[in-house]
Structures are given as C-alpha cells and as structure tokens.
Protein backbone atom coordinates (compact mmCIF):
# COMPACT_ATOMS: atom_id res chain seq x y z
CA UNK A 1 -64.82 -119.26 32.57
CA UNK A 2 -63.07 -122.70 31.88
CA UNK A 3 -61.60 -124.46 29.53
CA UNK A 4 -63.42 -127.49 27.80
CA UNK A 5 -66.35 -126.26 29.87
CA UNK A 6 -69.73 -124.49 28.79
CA UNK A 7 -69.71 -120.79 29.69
CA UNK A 8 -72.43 -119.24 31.59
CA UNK A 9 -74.47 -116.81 29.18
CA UNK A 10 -75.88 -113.87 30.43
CA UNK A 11 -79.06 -113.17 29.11
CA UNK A 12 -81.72 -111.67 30.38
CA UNK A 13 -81.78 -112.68 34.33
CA UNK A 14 -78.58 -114.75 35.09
CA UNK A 15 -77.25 -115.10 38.85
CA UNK A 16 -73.49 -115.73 39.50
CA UNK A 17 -71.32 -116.06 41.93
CA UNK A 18 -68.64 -113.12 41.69
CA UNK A 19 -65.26 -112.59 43.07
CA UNK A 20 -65.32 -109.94 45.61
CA UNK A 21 -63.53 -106.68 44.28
CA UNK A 22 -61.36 -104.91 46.76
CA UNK A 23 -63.06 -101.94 46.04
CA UNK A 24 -66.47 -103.70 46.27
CA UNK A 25 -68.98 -103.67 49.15
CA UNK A 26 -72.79 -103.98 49.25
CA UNK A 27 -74.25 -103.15 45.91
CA UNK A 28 -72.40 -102.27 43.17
CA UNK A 29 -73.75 -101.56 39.54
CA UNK A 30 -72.00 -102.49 36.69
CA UNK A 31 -70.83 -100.94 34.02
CA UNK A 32 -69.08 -98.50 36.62
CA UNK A 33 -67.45 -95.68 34.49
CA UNK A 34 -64.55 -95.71 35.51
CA UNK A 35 -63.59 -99.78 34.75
CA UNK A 36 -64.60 -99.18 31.51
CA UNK A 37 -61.88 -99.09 28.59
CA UNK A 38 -59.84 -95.94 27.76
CA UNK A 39 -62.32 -94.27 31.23
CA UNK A 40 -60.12 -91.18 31.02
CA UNK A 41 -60.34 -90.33 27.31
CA UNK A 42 -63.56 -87.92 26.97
CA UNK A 43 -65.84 -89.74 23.96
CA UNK A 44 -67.00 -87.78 20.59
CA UNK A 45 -70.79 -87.65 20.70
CA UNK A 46 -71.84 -88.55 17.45
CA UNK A 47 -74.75 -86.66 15.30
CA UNK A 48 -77.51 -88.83 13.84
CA UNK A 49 -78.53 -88.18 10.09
CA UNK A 50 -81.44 -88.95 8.63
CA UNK A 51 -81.07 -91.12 5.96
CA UNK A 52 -84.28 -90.96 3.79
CA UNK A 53 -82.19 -87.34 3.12
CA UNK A 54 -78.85 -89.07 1.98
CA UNK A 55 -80.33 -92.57 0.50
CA UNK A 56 -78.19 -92.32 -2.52
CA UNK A 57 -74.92 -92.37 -0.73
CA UNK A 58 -75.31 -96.01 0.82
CA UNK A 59 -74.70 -99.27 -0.29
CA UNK A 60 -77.84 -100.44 -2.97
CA UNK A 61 -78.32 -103.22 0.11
CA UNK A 62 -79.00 -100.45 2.76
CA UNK A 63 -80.75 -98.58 0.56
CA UNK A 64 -83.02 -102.06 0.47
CA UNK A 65 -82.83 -101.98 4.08
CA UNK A 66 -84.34 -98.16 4.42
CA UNK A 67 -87.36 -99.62 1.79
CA UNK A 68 -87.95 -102.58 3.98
CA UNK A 69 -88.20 -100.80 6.75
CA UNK A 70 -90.80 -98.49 5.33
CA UNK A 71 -92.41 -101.12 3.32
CA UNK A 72 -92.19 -98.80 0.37
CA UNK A 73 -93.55 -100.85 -3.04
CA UNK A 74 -95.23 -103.31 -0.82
CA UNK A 75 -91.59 -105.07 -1.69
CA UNK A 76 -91.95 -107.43 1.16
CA UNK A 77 -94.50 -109.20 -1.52
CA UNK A 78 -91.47 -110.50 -3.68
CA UNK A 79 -89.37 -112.16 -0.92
CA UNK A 80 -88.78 -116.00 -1.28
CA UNK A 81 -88.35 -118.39 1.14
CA UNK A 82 -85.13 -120.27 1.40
CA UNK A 83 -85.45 -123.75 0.13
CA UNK A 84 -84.74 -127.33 1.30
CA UNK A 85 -82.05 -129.27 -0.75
CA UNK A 86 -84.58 -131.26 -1.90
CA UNK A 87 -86.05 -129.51 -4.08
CA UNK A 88 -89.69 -129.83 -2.11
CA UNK A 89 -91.68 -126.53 -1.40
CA UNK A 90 -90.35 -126.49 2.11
CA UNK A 91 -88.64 -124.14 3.78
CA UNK A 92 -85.17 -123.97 5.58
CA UNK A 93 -86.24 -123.56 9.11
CA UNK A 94 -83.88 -122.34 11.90
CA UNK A 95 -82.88 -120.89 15.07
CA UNK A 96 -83.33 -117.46 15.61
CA UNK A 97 -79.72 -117.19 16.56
CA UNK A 98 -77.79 -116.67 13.54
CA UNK A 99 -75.01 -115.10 11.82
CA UNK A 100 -75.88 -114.89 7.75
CA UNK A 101 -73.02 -113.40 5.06
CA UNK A 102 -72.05 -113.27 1.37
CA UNK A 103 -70.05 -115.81 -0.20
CA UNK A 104 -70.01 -114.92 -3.73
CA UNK A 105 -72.83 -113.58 -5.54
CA UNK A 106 -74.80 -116.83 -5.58
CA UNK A 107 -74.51 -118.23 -2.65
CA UNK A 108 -74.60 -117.58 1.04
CA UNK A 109 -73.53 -118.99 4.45
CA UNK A 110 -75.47 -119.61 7.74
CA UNK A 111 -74.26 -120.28 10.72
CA UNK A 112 -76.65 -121.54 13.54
CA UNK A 113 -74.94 -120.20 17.04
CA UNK A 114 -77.50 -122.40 19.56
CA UNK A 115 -76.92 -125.60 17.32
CA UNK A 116 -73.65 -125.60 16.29
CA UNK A 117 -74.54 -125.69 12.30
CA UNK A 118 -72.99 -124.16 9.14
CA UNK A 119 -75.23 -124.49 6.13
CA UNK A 120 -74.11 -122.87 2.63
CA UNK A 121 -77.28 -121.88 0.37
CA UNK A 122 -76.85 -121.43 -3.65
CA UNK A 123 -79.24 -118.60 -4.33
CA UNK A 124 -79.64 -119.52 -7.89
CA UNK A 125 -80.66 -123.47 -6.96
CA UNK A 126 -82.62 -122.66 -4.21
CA UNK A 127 -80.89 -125.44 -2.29
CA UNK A 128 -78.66 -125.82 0.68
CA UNK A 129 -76.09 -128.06 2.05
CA UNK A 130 -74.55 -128.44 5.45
CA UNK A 131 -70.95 -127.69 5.59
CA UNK A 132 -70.35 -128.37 9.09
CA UNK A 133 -72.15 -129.65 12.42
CA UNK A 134 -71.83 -129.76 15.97
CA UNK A 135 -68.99 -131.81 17.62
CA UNK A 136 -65.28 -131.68 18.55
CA UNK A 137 -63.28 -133.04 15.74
CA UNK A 138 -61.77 -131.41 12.85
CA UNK A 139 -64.28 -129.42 11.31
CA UNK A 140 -66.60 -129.22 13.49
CA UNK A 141 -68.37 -126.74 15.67
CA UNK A 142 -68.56 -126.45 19.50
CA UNK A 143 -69.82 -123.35 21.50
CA UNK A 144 -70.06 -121.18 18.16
CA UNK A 145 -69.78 -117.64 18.59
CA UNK A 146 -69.46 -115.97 14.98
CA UNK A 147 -69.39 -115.83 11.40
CA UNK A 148 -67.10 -113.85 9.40
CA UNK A 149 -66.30 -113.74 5.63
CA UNK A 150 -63.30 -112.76 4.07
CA UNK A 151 -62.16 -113.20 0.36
CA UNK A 152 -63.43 -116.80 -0.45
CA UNK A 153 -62.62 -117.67 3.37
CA UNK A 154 -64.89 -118.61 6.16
CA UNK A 155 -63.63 -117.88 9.99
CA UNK A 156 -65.79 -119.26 12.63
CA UNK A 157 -64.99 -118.46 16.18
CA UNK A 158 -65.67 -120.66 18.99
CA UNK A 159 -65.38 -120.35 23.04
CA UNK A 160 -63.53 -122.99 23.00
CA UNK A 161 -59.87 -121.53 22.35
CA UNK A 162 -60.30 -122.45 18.53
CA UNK A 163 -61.28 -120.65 15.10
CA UNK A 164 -62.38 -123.40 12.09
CA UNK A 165 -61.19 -121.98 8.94
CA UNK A 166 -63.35 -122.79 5.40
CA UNK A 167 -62.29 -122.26 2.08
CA UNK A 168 -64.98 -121.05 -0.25
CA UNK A 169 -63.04 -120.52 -3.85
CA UNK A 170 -65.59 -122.61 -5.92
CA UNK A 171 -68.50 -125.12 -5.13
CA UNK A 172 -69.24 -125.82 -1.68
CA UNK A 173 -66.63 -124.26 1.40
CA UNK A 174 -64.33 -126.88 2.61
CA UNK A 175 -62.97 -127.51 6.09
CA UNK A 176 -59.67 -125.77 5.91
CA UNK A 177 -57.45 -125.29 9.29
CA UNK A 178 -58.59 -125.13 12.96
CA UNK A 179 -56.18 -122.51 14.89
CA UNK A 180 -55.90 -122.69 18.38
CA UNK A 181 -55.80 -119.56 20.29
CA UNK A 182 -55.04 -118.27 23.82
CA UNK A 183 -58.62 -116.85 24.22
CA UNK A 184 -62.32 -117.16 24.23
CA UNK A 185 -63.11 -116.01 20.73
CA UNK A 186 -66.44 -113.70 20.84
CA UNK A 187 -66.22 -112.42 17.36
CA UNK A 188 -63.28 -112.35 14.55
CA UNK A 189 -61.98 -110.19 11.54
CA UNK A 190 -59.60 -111.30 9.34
CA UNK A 191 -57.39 -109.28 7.25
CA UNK A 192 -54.85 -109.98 4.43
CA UNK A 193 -52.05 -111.29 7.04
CA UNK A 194 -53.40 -111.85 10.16
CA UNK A 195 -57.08 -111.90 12.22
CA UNK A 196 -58.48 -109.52 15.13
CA UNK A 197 -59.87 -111.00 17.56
CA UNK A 198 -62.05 -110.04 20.71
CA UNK A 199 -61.03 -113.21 23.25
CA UNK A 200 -60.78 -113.04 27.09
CA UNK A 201 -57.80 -115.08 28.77
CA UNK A 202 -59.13 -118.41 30.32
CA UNK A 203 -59.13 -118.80 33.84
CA UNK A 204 -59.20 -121.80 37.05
CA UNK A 205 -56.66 -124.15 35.62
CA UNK A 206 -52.95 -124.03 36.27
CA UNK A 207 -51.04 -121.89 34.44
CA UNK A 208 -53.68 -119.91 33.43
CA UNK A 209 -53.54 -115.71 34.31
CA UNK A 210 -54.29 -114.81 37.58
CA UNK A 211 -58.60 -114.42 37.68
CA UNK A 212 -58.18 -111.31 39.97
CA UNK A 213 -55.55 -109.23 37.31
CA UNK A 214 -57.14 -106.55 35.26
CA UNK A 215 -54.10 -105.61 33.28
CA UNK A 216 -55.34 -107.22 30.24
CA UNK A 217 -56.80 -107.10 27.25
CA UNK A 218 -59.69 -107.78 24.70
CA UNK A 219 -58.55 -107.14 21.04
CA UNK A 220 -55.56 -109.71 20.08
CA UNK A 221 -54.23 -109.60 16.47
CA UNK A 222 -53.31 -113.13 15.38
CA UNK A 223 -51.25 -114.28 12.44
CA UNK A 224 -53.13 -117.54 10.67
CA UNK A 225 -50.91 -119.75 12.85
CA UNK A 226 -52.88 -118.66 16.30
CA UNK A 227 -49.43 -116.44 17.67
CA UNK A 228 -50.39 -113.24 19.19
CA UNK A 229 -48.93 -110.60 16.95
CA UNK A 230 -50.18 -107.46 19.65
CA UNK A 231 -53.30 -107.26 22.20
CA UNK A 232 -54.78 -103.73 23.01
CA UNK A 233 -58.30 -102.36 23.93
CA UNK A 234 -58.72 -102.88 28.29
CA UNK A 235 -60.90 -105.63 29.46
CA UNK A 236 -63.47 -104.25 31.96
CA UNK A 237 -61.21 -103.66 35.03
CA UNK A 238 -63.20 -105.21 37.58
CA UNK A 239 -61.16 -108.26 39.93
CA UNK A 240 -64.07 -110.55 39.45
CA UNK A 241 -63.79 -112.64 35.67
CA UNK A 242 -67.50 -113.26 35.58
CA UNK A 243 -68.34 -109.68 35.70
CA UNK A 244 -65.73 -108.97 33.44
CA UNK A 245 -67.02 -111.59 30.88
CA UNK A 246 -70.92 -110.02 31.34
CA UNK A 247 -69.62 -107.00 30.31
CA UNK A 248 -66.49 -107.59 27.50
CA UNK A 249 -68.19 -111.11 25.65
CA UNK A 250 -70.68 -109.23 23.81
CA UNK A 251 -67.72 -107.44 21.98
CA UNK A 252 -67.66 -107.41 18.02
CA UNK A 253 -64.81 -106.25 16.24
CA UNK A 254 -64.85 -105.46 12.19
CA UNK A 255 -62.01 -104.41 10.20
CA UNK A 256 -61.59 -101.93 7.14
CA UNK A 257 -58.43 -102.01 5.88
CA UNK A 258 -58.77 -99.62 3.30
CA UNK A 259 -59.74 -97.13 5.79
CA UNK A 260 -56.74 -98.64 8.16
CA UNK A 261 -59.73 -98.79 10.89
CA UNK A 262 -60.86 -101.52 13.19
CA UNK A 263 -63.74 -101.19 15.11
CA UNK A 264 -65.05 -102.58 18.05
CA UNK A 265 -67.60 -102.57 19.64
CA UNK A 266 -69.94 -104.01 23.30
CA UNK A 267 -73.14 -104.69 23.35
CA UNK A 268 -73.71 -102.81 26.56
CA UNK A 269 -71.70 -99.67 25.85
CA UNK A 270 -72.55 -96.89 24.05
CA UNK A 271 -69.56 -96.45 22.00
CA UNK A 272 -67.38 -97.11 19.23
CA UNK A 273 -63.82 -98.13 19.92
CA UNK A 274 -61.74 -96.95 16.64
CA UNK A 275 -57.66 -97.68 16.29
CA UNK A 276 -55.63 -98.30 13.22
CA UNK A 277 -53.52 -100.81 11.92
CA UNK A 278 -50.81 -100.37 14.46
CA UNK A 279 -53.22 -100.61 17.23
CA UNK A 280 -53.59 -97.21 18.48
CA UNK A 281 -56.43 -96.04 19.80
CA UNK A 282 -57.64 -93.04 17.20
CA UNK A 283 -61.21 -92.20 18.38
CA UNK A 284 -64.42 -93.11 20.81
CA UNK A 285 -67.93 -91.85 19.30
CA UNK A 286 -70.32 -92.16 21.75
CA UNK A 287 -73.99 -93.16 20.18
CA UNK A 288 -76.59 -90.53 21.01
CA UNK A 289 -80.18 -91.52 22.82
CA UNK A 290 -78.41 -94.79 24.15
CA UNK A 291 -80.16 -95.79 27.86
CA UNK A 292 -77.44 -97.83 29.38
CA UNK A 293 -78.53 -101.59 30.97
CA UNK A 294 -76.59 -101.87 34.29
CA UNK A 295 -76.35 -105.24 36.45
CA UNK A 296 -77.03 -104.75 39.69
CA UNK A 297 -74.06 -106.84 42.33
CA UNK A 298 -75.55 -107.54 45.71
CA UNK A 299 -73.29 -109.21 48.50
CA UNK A 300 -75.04 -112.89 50.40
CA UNK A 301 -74.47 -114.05 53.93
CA UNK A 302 -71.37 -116.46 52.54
CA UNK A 303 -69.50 -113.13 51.28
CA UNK A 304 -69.95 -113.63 47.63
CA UNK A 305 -71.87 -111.81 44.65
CA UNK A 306 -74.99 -112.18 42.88
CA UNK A 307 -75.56 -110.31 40.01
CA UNK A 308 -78.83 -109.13 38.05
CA UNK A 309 -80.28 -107.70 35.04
CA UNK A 310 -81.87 -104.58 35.67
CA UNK A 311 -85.12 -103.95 33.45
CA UNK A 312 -87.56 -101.36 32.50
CA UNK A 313 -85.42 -99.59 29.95
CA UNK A 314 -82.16 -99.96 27.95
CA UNK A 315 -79.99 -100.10 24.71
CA UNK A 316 -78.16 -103.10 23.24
CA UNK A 317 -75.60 -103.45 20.17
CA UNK A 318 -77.51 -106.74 19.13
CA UNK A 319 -75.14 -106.86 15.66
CA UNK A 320 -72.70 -105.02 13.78
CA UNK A 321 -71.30 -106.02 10.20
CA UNK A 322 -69.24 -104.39 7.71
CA UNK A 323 -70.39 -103.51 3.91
CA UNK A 324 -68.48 -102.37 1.06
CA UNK A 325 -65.49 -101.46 3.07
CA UNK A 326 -66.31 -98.45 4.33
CA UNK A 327 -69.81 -98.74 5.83
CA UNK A 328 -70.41 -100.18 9.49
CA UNK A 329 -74.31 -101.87 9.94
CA UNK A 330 -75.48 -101.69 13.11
CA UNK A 331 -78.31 -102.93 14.72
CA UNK A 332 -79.90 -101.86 18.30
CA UNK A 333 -82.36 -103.52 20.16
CA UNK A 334 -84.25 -101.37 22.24
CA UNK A 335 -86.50 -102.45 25.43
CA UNK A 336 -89.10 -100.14 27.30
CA UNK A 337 -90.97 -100.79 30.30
CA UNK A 338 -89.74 -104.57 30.10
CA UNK A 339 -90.81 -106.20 33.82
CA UNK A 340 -90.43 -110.01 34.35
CA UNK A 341 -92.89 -112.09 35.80
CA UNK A 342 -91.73 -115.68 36.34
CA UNK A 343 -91.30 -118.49 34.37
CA UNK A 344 -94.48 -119.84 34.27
CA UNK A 345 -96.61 -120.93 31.03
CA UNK A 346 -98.59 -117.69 31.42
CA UNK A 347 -95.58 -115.40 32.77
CA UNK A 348 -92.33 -114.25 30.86
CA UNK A 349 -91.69 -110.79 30.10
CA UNK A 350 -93.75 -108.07 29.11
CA UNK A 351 -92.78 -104.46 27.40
CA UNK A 352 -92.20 -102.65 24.43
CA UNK A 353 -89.27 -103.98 22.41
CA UNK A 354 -88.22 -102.74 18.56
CA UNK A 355 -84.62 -102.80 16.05
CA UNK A 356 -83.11 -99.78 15.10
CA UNK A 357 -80.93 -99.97 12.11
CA UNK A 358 -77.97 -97.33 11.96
CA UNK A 359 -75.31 -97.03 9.04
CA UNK A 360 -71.56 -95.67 10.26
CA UNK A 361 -69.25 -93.94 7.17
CA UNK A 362 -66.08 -95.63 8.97
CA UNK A 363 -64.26 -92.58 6.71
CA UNK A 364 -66.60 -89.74 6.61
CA UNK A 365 -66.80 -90.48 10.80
CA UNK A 366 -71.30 -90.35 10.00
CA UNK A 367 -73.78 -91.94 11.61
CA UNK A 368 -77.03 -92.32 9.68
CA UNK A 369 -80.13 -93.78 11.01
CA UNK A 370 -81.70 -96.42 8.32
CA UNK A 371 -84.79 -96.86 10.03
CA UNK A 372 -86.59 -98.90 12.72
CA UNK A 373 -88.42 -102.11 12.81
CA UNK A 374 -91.10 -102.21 15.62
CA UNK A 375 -92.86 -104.59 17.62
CA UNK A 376 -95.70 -104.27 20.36
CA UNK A 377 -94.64 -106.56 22.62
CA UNK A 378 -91.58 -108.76 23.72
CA UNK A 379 -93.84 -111.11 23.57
CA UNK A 380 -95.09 -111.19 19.88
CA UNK A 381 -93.33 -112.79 17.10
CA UNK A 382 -89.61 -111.17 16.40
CA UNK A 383 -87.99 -110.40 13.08
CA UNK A 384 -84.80 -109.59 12.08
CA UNK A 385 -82.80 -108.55 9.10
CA UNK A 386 -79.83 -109.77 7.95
CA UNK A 387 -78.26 -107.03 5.67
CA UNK A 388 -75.90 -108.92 3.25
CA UNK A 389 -74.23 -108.45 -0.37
CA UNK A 390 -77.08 -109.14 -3.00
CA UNK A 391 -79.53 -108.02 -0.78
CA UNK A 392 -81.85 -108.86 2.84
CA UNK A 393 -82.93 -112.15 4.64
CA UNK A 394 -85.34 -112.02 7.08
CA UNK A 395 -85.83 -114.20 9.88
CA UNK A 396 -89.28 -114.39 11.03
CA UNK A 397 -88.87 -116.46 14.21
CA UNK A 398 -86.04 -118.86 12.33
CA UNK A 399 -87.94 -119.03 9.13
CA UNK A 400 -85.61 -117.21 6.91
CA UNK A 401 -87.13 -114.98 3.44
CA UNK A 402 -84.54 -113.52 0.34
CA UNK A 403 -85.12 -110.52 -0.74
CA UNK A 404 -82.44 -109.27 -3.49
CA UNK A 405 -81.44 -105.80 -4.63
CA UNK A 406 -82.70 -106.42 -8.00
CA UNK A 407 -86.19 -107.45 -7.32
C-alpha cells in the first residue's frame, strides 16, 4: 500500500507478492485464528429470528425489504425508475458499485465507487445532479471507498489519506472541507464531535510505520480537523501489509450513539466487533451458518508469497448500514460450488450465488433474518437492494428502481 498510488483490490483471484512472516513457511491460509482481532476473547454465537414472526418491530423500510423479498402484492409492479435531469424518459444508469443513502425525505445521494461520482437525486422532481466527480482537487473524488450520511452532512472516504466533507442543509450538497488523515479510509461514521474511522497506516515511504509491525490498529476516532482522538480494534497480526490489507480493508464501521455502540465489522469474518464510546471492547457475536473464505499463501523459488482465493463455498459481509438508530442492515453474499475457469469470452465463473438480508437490534443484542434474494447462477444478471429512509432502490445490473414505503 502507497501513498498517491492505486491499491491492489482483492477480488475474486488476485496474486501478490507477500512479506514473509517469521512464523510463515510453505502454505499458510489466511484468516489464521489466532491473528485475528481480540483471538483470545471467546465470541457470543448469535440466534437467528425469523422475521416474518416479528415484522412489526422493524423499521416500515425493512418491513419493505421482507415484502420485496417475498414479492408479496406483486409490489415490485409500482417501482419507478430513477430519472435523467432532463426530464426525458431515460433512466439514470450506473455502476453496480454503489453506496445509496437518505438525505432528507426528498432527496437522495449516490455515490459511484468504480467512477469516482457523487450524484444527488430529488425524489419529488425525478431529476438528478452531479455533486462531485473524479479528480484530485478540492471537491473531488479519487479512489472512493464510502458513503456516509449524517445530519445534513455528507462524509466520503477515500484511499487516498482524505475524507471530502458535503453540506446538505437545503438545495443541492455543497463541497464543504477535505480532512486529511493518517490512514487509508475503508469506511467512516461520524458522530456529533468527531468521526470513526476504519484506515490502515500507509506504508514504503520514509517515515512511514514499519510494514513488518503488527501492533496497530484499525478503528481511529478523529475530531473534524483529521487529529487522532484514540485508535483501538487490532489489525490482522500478520508481518506481511498486503495480507493484512486482504483481510482488514473490507472493514465497515457504523455508529449508534444513542445506544453508545459502534460496530464494526469485515467482510471475511464472521463477527461483530461491539465497543462503546470510550472505545472498549463490550462484545463479539459471532453470525451463525457463516462458511469462512480463506486465501491460500504459497512460497515461489525467489522466497516470496503468492496468495489466492479459495472457491467452492463461502460467506461475505457485502454491506452493512445503520437505520433508525438502533437497527444494523446487513447484507451477505453467499457463493456455492463457485469454480473458475479462465478468462476467456466463454469462461468466468460458474456456481450458485444469492443475498441474504439480516436486521441486528444494536440494543436488544437480536439478529433477525429479513429474507433472501436468490440467483441461479454467478453468471446471470445480479440485483441488489439498497435499504434507505423512504424506502428501497434496486439496482438491476446499475439500472437503479424507487420503491417507497408508501406505495
């Protein structure tokens, strides 16, 4: 990981070189157990409800979610596309990597990850306008990571050691602040006073931490001037920083300050991290029925690591997001019998591949599971639901649909 540099993403087959760990030789898997953060506290195992039996208890959006799911109503008739600023019967169409969230209660903002692109769309109008773009002055957006929305303010963090700031308090969001920070920022939550952070420490340029140290840390709580207030939550301890940013950069942290919780959680782990305000660590829940992905490290004649994917089966935290201050939204991607076959027009990947949508009562300490959205193949078209404030959007394959509570 560099500064002012690209950083490798690990997707679904990546190969990098790794720094040999000291404890390392041959093959190694990864996530080992004991490298993982807090390795000697024993998790909670959680309990999954079912909730079609507690519907009434969630937010009316999840309660949409649960419908959609089951396609109760036929209520996937009344969606709308999202409309073009001009006013044409056209349709918004974008990436499938996205981060969507509530504004206010007519409008809405979407950040495009892969091109660097924050649009704000006025539900009542139908129409959209671009807030910010791709580049590397003030304002605008470079290696994009996430979207977060917090009382009329907009928080975008970037890998490149920055966080853009918008202010949303009427009209269209403005380019506020950018802060500068000491870390790769994978996701943000900000608070009243300050902003958590997940952010690894950069590496290969002098003055920069030593590559091979694993005393440090992922979760950094920032005051709105980019000084580190306290960091806490391990890294992954292993010596090499590429296998430590495969396993810690899909981290997501969300806040509830009512509930003086913030949680955090890694794609690739099957828990919950919970601490309070003060940063203490004040429970693990471990998600039931979760088949752990490892990489697979294999030595080559010049003494250095490869790593791979293993496939066939396995568990990801694609999203999480946070509604009405108590609830935590996940979403898991699940992948059976996946096997790659090249990269040819005619190869790709094949398997079973499907979204499970869970709701978390941050107080009650409750998982429920909303439902699951299913597909045949990795290779058919993919859909995903964005859970938000006034209701759903849908993106079928980067063409996005609005479905509101009160349809």
């Amino acid at each position: 990981m560099f500064k002012n540099k690209l950083l490798v993403s690990i997707s679904m087959l990546l190969l990098i070189s790794c720094t040999r760990d000291s404890n390392t030789s041959g093959t190694m898997l990864h996530p080992v157990a004991e490298k993982m953060p807090y390795a000697n506290i024993e998790a909670e195992l959680l309990k999954i409800h079912d909730g079609e039996e507690y519907i009434d208890l969630f937010p009316e959006s999840v309660q949409l979610l649960h419908y959609v799911l089951n396609d109760e109503a036929g209520l996937l008739q009344h969606t709308k596309p999202i409309l073009l600023s001009s006013g044409e019967n056209d349709t918004l169409l974008t990436t499938g990597a996205v981060d969507i969230s509530s504004v206010n209660d007519s409008s809405l903002l979407i950040l495009e990850r892969s091109t660097n692109r924050l649009v704000q769309y006025n539900i009542d109008e139908s129409r959209y306008h671009v807030i910010a773009n791709q580049g590397r002055g003030p304002g605008d957006l470079h290696f994009s990571r996430e979207l977060s929305v917090y009382d009329n303010k907009a928080f975008i963090g970037m890998q490149g050691f920055r966080i853009s700031k918008f202010t949303c308090n009427s009209g269209l969001c403005e380019y506020s602040k950018t802060i500068q920070t000491e870390y790769n920022n994978y996701s943000v939550a900000p608070d009243d006073d300050y902003i958590s952070i997940v952010g690894i420490s950069a590496f290969g340029n002098e003055g920069d931490p030593d590559p091979s140290n694993t005393d440090q840390y992922l979760l950094h709580k920032i005051n709105y001037n980019g000084e580190v207030l306290q960091s806490y939550l391990p890294i992954y301890r292993h010596r090499s920083p590429l296998v430590r940013e495969a396993m810690n950069s899909g981290g997501r942290v969300r806040s509830f300050p009512e509930s003086n919780s913030i949680v955090v959680t890694f794609s690739r782990f099957p828990y919950l991290y919970v601490h309070n305000d003060a940063g203490e660590l004040t429970n693990i829940y471990e998600l039931p029925d979760f088949i752990q992905s490892y990489y697979k490290s294999e030595e080559d004649r010049a003494g250095r690591y490869t790593t791979s994917l293993l496939f066939d089966n396995n568990s990801m935290i694609s999203f999480t997001s946070t509604l009405n201050e108590r609830w935590l939204l996940l979403r898991m991607r699940e992948q059976r019998d996946l096997v790659f076959h090249g990269y040819g027009l005619e190869e790709g990947f094949t398997g079973t591949q499907w979204f499970s949508y869970f709701a978390f009562n941050v107080d009650e300490k409750t998982l429920y599971k909303i439902g699951e959205d299913t597909r045949k193949s990795v290779r058919d078209e993919r859909r995903v639901l964005h859970v938000i404030d006034q209701g759903i959007v849908i993106n079928e394959n980067g063409l996005l649909y609005l479905l509101l509570n009160k349809t």
